[in-house]
PDB file of N, CA and C in Angstrom:
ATOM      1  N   UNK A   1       7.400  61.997 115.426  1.00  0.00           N
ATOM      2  CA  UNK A   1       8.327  63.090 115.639  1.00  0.00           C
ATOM      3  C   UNK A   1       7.577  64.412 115.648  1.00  0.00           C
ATOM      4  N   UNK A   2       8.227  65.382 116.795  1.00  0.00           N
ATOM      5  CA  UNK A   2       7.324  66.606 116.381  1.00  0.00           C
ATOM      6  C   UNK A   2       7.690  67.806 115.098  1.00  0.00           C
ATOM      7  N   UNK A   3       6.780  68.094 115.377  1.00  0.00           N
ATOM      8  CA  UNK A   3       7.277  69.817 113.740  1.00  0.00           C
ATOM      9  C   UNK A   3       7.978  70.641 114.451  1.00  0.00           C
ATOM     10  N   UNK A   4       8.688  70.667 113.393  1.00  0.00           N
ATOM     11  CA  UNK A   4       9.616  71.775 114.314  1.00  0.00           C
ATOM     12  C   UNK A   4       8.463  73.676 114.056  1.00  0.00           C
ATOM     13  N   UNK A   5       9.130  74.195 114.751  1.00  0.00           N
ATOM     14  CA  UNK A   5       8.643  75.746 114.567  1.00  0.00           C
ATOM     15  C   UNK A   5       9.759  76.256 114.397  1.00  0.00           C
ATOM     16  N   UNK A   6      10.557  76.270 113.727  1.00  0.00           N
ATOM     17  CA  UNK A   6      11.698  77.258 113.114  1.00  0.00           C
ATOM     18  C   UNK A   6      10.920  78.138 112.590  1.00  0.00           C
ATOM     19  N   UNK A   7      12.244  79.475 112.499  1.00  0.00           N
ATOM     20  CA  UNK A   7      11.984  80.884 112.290  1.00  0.00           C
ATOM     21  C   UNK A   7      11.834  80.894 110.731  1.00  0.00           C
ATOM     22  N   UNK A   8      11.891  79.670 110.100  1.00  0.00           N
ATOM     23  CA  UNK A   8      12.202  79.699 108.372  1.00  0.00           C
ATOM     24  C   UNK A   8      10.898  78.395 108.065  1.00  0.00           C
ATOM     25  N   UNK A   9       9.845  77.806 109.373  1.00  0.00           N
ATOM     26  CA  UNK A   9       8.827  76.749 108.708  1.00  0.00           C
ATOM     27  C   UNK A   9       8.014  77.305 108.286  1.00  0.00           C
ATOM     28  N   UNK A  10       7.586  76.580 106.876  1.00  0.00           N
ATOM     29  CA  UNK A  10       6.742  76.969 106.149  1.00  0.00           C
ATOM     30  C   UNK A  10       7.016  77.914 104.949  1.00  0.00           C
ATOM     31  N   UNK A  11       8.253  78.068 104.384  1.00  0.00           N
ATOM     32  CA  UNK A  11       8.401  78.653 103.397  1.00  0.00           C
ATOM     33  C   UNK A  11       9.207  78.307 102.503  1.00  0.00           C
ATOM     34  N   UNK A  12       8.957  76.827 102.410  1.00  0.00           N
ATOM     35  CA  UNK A  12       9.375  76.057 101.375  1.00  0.00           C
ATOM     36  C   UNK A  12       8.833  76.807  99.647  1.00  0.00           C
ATOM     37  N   UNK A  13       7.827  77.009  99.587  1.00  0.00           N
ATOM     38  CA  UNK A  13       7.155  77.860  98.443  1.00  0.00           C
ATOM     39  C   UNK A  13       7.060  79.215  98.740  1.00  0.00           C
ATOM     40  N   UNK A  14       7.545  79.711  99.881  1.00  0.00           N
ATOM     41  CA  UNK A  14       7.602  81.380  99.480  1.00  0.00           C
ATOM     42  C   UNK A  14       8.688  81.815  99.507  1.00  0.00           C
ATOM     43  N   UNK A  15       9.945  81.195  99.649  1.00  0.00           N
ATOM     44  CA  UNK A  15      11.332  81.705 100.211  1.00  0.00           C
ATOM     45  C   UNK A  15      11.992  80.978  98.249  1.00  0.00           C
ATOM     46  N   UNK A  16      10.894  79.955  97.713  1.00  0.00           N
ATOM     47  CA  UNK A  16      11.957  79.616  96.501  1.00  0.00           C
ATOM     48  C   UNK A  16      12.158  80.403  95.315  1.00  0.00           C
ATOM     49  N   UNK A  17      13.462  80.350  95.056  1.00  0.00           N
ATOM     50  CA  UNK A  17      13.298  81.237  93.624  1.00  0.00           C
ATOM     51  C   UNK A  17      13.444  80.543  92.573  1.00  0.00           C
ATOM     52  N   UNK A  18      13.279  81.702  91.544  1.00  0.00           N
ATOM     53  CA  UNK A  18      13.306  80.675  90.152  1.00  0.00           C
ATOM     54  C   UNK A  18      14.639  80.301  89.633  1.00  0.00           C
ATOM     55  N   UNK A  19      14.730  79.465  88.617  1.00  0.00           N
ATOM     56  CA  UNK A  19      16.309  79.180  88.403  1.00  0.00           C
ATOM     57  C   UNK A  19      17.205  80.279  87.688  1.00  0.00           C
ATOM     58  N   UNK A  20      16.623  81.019  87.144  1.00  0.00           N
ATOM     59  CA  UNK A  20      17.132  82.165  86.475  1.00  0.00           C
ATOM     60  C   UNK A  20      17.718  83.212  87.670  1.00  0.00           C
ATOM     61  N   UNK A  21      16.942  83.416  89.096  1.00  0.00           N
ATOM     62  CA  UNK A  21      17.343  83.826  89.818  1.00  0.00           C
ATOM     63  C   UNK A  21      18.231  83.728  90.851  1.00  0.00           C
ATOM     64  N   UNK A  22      18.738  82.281  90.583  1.00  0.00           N
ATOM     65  CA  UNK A  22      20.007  81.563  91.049  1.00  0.00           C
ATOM     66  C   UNK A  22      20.962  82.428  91.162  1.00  0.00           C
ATOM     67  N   UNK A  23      22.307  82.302  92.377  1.00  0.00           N
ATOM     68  CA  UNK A  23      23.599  82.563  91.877  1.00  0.00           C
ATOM     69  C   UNK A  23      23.686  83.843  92.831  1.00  0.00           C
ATOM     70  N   UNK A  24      24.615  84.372  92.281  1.00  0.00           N
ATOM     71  CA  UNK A  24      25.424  85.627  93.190  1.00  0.00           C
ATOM     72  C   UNK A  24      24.544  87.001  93.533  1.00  0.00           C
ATOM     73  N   UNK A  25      24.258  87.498  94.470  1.00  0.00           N
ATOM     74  CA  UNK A  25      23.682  88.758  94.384  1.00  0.00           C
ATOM     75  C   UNK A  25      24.190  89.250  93.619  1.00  0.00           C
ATOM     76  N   UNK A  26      23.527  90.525  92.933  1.00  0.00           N
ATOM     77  CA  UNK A  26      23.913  91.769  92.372  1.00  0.00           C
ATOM     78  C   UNK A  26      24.461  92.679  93.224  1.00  0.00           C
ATOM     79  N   UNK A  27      25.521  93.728  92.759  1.00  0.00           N
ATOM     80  CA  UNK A  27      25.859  94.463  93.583  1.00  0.00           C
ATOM     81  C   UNK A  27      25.172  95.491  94.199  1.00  0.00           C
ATOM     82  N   UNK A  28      24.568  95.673  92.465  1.00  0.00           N
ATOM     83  CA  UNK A  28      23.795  96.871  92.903  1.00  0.00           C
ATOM     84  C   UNK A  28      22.672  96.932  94.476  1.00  0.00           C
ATOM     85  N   UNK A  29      22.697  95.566  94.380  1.00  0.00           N
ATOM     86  CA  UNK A  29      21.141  95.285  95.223  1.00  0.00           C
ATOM     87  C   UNK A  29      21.567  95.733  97.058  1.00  0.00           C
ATOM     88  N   UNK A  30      22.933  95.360  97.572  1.00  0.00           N
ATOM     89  CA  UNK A  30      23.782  95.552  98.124  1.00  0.00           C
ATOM     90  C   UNK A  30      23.949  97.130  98.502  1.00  0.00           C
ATOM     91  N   UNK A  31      24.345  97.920  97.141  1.00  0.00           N
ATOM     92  CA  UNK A  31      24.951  98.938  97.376  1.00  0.00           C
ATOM     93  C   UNK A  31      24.048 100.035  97.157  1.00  0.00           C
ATOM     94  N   UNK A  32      22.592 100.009  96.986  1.00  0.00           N
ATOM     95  CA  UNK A  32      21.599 100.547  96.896  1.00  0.00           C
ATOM     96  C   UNK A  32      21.511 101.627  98.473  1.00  0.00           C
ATOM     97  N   UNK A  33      21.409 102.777  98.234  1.00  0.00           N
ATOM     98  CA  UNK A  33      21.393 103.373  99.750  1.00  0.00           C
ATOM     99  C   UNK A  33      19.504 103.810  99.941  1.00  0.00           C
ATOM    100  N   UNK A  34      19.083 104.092 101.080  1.00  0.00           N
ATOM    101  CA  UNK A  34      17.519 104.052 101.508  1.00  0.00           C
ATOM    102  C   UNK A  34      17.790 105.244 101.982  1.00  0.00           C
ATOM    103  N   UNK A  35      16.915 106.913 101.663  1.00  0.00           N
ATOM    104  CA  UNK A  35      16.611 107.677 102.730  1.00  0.00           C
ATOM    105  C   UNK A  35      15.810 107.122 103.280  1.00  0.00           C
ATOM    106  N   UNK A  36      15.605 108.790 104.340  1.00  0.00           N
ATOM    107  CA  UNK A  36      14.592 108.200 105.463  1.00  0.00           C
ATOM    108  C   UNK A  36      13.407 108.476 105.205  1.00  0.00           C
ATOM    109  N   UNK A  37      12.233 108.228 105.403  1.00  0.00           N
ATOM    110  CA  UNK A  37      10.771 108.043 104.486  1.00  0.00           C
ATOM    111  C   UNK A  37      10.571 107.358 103.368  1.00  0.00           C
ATOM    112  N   UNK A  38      11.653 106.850 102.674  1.00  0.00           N
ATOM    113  CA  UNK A  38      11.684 105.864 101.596  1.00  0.00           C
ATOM    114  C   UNK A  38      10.453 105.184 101.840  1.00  0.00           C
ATOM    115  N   UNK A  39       9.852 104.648 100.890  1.00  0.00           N
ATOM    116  CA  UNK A  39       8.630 103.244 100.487  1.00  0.00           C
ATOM    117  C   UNK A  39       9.457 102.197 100.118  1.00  0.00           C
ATOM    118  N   UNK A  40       9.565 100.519 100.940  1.00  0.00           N
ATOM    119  CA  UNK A  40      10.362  99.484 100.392  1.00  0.00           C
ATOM    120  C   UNK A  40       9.470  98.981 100.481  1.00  0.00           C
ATOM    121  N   UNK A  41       9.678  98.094  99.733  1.00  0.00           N
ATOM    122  CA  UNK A  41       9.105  96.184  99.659  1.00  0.00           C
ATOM    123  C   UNK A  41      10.344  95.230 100.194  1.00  0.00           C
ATOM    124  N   UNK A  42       9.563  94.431 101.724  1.00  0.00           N
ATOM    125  CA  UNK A  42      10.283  93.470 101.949  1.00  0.00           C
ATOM    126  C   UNK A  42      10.353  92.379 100.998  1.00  0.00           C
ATOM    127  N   UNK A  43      11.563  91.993 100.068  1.00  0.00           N
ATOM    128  CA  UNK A  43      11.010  91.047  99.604  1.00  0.00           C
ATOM    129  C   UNK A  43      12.385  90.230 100.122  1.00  0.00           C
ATOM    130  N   UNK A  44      12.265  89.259 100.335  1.00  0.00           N
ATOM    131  CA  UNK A  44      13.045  88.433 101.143  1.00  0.00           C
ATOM    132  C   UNK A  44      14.063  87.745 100.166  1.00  0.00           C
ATOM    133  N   UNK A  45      15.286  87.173 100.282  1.00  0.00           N
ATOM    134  CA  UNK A  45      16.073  86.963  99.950  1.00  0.00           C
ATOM    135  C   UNK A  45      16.648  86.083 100.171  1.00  0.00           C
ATOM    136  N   UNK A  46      16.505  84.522  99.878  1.00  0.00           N
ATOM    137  CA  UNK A  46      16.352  83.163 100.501  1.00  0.00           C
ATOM    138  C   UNK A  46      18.304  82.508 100.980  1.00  0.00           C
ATOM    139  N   UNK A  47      18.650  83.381 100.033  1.00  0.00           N
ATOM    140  CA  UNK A  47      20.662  82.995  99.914  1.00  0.00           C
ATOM    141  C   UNK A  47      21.147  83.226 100.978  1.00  0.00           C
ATOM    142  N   UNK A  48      20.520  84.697 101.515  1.00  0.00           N
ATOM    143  CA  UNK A  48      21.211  85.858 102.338  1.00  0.00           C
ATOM    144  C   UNK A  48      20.587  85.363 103.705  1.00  0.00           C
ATOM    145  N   UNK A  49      20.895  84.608 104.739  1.00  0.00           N
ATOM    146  CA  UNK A  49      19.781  84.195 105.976  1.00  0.00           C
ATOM    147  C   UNK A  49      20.217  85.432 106.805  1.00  0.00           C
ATOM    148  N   UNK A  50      21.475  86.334 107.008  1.00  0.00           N
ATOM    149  CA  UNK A  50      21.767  87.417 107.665  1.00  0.00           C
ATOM    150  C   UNK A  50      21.029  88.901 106.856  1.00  0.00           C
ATOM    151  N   UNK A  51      20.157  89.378 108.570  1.00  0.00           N
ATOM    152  CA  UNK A  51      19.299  90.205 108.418  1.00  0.00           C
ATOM    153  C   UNK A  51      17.890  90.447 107.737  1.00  0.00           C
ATOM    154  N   UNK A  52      17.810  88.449 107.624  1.00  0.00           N
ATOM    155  CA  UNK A  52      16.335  88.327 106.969  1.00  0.00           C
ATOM    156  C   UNK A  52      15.089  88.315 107.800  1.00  0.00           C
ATOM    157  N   UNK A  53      14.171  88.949 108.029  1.00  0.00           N
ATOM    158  CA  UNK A  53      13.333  89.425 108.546  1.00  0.00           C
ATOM    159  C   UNK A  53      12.174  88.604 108.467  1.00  0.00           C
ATOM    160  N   UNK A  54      10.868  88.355 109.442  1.00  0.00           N
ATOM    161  CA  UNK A  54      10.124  87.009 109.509  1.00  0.00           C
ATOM    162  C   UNK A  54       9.405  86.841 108.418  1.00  0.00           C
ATOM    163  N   UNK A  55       8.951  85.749 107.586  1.00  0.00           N
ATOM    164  CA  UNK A  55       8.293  85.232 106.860  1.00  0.00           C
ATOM    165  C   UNK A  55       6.738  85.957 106.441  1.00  0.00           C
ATOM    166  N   UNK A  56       6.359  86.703 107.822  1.00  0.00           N
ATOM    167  CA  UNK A  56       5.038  86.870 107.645  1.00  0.00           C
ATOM    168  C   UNK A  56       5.352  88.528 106.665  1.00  0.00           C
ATOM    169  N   UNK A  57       6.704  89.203 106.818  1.00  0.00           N
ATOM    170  CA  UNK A  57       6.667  90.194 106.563  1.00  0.00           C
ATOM    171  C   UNK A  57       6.980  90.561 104.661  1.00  0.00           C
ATOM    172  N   UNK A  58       6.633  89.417 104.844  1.00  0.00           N
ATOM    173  CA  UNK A  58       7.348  89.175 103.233  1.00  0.00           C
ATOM    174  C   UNK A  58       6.406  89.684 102.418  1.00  0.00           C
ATOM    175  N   UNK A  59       6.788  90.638 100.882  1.00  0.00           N
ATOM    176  CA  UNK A  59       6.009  91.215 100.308  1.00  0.00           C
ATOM    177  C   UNK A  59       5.368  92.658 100.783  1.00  0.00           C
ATOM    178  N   UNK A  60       5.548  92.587 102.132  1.00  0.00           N
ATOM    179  CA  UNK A  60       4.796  94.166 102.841  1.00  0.00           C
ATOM    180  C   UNK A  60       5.352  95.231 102.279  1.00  0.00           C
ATOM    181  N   UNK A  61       5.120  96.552 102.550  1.00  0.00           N
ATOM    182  CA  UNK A  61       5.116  97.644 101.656  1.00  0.00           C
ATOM    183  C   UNK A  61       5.251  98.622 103.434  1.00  0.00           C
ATOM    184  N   UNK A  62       6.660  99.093 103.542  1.00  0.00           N
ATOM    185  CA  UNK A  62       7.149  99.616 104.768  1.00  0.00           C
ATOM    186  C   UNK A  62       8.008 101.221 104.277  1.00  0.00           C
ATOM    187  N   UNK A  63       7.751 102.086 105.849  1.00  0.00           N
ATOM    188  CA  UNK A  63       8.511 103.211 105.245  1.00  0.00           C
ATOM    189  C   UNK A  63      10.103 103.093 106.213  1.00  0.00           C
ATOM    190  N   UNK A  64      11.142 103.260 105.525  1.00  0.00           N
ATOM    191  CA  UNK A  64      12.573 103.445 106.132  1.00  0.00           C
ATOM    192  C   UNK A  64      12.739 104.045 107.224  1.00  0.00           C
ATOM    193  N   UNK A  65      12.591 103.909 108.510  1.00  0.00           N
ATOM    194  CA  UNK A  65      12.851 105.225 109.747  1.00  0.00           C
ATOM    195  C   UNK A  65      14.096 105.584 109.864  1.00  0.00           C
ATOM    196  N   UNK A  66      15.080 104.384 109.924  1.00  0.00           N
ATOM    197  CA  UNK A  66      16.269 104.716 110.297  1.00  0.00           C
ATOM    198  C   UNK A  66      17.527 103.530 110.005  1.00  0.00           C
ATOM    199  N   UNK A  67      18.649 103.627 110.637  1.00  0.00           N
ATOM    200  CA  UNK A  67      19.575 102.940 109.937  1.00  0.00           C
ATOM    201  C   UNK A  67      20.581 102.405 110.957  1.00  0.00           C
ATOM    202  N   UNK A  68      20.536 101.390 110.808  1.00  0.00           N
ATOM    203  CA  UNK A  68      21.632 101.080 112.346  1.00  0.00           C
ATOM    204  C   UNK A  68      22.560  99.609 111.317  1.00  0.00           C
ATOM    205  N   UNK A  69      23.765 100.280 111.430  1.00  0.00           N
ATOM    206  CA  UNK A  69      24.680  99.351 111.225  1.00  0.00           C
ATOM    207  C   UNK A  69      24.644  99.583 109.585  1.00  0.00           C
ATOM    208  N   UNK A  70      24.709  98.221 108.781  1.00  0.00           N
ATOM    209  CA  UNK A  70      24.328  98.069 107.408  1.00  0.00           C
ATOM    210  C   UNK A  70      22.375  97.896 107.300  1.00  0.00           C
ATOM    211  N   UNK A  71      22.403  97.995 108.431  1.00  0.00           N
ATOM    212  CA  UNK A  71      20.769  97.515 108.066  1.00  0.00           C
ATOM    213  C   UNK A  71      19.927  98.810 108.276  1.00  0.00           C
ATOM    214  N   UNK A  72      18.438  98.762 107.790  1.00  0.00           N
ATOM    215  CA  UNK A  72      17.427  99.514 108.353  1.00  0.00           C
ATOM    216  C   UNK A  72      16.702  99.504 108.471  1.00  0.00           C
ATOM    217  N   UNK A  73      16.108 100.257 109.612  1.00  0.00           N
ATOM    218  CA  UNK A  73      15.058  99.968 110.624  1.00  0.00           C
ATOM    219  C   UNK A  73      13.456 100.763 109.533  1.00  0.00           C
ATOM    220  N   UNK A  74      12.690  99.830 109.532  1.00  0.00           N
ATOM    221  CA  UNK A  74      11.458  99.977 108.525  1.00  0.00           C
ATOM    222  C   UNK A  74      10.861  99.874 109.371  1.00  0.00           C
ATOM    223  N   UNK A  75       9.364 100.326 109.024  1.00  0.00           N
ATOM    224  CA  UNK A  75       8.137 100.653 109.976  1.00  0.00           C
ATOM    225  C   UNK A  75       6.969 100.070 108.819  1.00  0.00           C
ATOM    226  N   UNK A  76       6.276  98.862 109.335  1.00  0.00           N
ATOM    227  CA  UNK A  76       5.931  98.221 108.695  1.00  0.00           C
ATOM    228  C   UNK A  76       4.207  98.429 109.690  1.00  0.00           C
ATOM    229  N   UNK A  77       2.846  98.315 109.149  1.00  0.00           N
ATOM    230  CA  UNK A  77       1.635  98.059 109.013  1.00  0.00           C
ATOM    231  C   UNK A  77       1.520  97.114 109.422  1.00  0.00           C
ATOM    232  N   UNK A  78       0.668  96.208 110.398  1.00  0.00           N
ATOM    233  CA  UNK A  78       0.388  95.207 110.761  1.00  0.00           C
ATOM    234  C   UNK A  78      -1.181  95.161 111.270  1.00  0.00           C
ATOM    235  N   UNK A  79      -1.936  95.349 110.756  1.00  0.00           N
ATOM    236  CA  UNK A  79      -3.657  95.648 111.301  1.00  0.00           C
ATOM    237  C   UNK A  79      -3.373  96.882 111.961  1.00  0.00           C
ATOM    238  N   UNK A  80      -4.160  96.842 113.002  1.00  0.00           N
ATOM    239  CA  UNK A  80      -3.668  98.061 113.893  1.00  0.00           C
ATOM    240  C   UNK A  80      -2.275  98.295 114.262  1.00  0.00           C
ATOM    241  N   UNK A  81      -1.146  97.260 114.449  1.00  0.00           N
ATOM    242  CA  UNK A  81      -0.125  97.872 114.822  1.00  0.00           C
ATOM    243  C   UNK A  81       0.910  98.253 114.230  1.00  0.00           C
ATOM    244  N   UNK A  82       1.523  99.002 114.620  1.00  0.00           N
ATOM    245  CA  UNK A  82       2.535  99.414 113.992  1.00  0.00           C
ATOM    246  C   UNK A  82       4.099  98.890 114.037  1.00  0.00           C
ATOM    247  N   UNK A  83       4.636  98.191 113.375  1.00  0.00           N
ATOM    248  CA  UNK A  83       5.674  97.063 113.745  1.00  0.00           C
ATOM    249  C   UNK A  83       7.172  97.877 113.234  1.00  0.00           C
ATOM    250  N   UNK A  84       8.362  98.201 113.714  1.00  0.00           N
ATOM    251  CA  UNK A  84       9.637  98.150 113.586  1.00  0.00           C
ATOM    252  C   UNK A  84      10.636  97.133 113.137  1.00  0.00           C
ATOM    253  N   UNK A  85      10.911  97.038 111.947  1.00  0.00           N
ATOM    254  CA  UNK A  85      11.908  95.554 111.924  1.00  0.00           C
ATOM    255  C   UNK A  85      13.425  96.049 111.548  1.00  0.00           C
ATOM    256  N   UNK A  86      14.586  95.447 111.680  1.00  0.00           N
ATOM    257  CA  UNK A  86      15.685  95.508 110.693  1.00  0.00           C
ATOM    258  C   UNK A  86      15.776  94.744 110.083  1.00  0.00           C
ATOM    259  N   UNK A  87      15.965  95.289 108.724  1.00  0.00           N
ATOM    260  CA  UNK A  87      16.359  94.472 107.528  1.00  0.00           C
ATOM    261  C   UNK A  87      17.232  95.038 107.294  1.00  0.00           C
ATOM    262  N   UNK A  88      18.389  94.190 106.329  1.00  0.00           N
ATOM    263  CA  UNK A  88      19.635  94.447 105.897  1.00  0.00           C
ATOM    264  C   UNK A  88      18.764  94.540 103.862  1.00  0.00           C
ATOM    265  N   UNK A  89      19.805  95.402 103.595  1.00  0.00           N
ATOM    266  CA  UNK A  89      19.245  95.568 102.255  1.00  0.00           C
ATOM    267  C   UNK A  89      19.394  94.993 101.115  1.00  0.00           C
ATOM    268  N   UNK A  90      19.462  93.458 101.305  1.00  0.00           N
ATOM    269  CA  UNK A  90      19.365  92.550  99.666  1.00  0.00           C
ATOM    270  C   UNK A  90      17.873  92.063 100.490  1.00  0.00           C
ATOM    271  N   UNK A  91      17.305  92.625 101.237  1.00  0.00           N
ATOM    272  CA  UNK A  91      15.806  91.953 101.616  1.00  0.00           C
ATOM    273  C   UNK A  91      14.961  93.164 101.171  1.00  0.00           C
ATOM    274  N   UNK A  92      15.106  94.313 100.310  1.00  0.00           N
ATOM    275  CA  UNK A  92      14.675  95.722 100.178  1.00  0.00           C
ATOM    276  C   UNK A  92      14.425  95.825  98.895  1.00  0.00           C
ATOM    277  N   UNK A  93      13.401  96.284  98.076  1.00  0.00           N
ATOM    278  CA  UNK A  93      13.574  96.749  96.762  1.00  0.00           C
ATOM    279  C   UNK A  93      12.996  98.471  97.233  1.00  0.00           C
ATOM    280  N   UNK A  94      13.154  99.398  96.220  1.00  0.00           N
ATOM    281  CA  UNK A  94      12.623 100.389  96.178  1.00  0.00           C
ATOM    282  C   UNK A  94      10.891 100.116  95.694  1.00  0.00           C
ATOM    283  N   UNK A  95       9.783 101.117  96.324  1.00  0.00           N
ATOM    284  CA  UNK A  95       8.388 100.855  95.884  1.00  0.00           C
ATOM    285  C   UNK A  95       8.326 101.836  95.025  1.00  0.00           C
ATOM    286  N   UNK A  96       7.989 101.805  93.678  1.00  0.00           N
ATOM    287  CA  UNK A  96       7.644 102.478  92.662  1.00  0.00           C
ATOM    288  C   UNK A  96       6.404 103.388  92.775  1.00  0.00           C
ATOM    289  N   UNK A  97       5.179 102.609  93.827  1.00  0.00           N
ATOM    290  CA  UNK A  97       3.852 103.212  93.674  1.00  0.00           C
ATOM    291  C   UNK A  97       3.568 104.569  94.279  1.00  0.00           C
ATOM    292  N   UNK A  98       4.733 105.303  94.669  1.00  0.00           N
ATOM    293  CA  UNK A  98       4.354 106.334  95.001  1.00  0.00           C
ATOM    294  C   UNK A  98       3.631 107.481  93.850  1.00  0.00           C
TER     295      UNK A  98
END
């Protein structure tokens, strides 16, 4: 049989959470608002498959450009290029390291 290439192979160990992290989003996580220049961390959100953003982007460290719909449009580092994604925001934490 062949492998599949789904948009979700290969993240059997990076998409799992722990059991403590089981269960219902938080609201807060939801109702969290992003200006624009914000610093996020994609960190992905395995429950939520709406507005989850590709696998490779997971963990990256992106600035907020803009906002379309419930989601927003981040500007993410990629070697030389410069990549645009939407994410919806239970895939978002705020980055502290500023």
């Amino acid at each position: 049989m062949r492998k599949s290439k789904g948009y979700r192979s290969k993240t059997r160990k990076l998409l799992k959470k722990k059991p403590r992290e089981r269960g219902k989003i938080k609201l807060g996580r939801l109702l969290r608002d992003y200006q624009l220049g914000n610093s996020v961390v994609i960190k992905i959100d395995p429950s939520v498959q709406r507005g989850m953003p590709h696998r490779r982007y997971h963990g990256r460290i992106g600035t907020v450009v803009g906002k379309r719909g419930k989601s927003y449009i981040v500007s993410v580092t990629q070697g030389d290029a410069v990549k645009e994604i939407i994410v919806r925001p239970e895939h978002l934490e705020p980055y502290g390291g500023n």
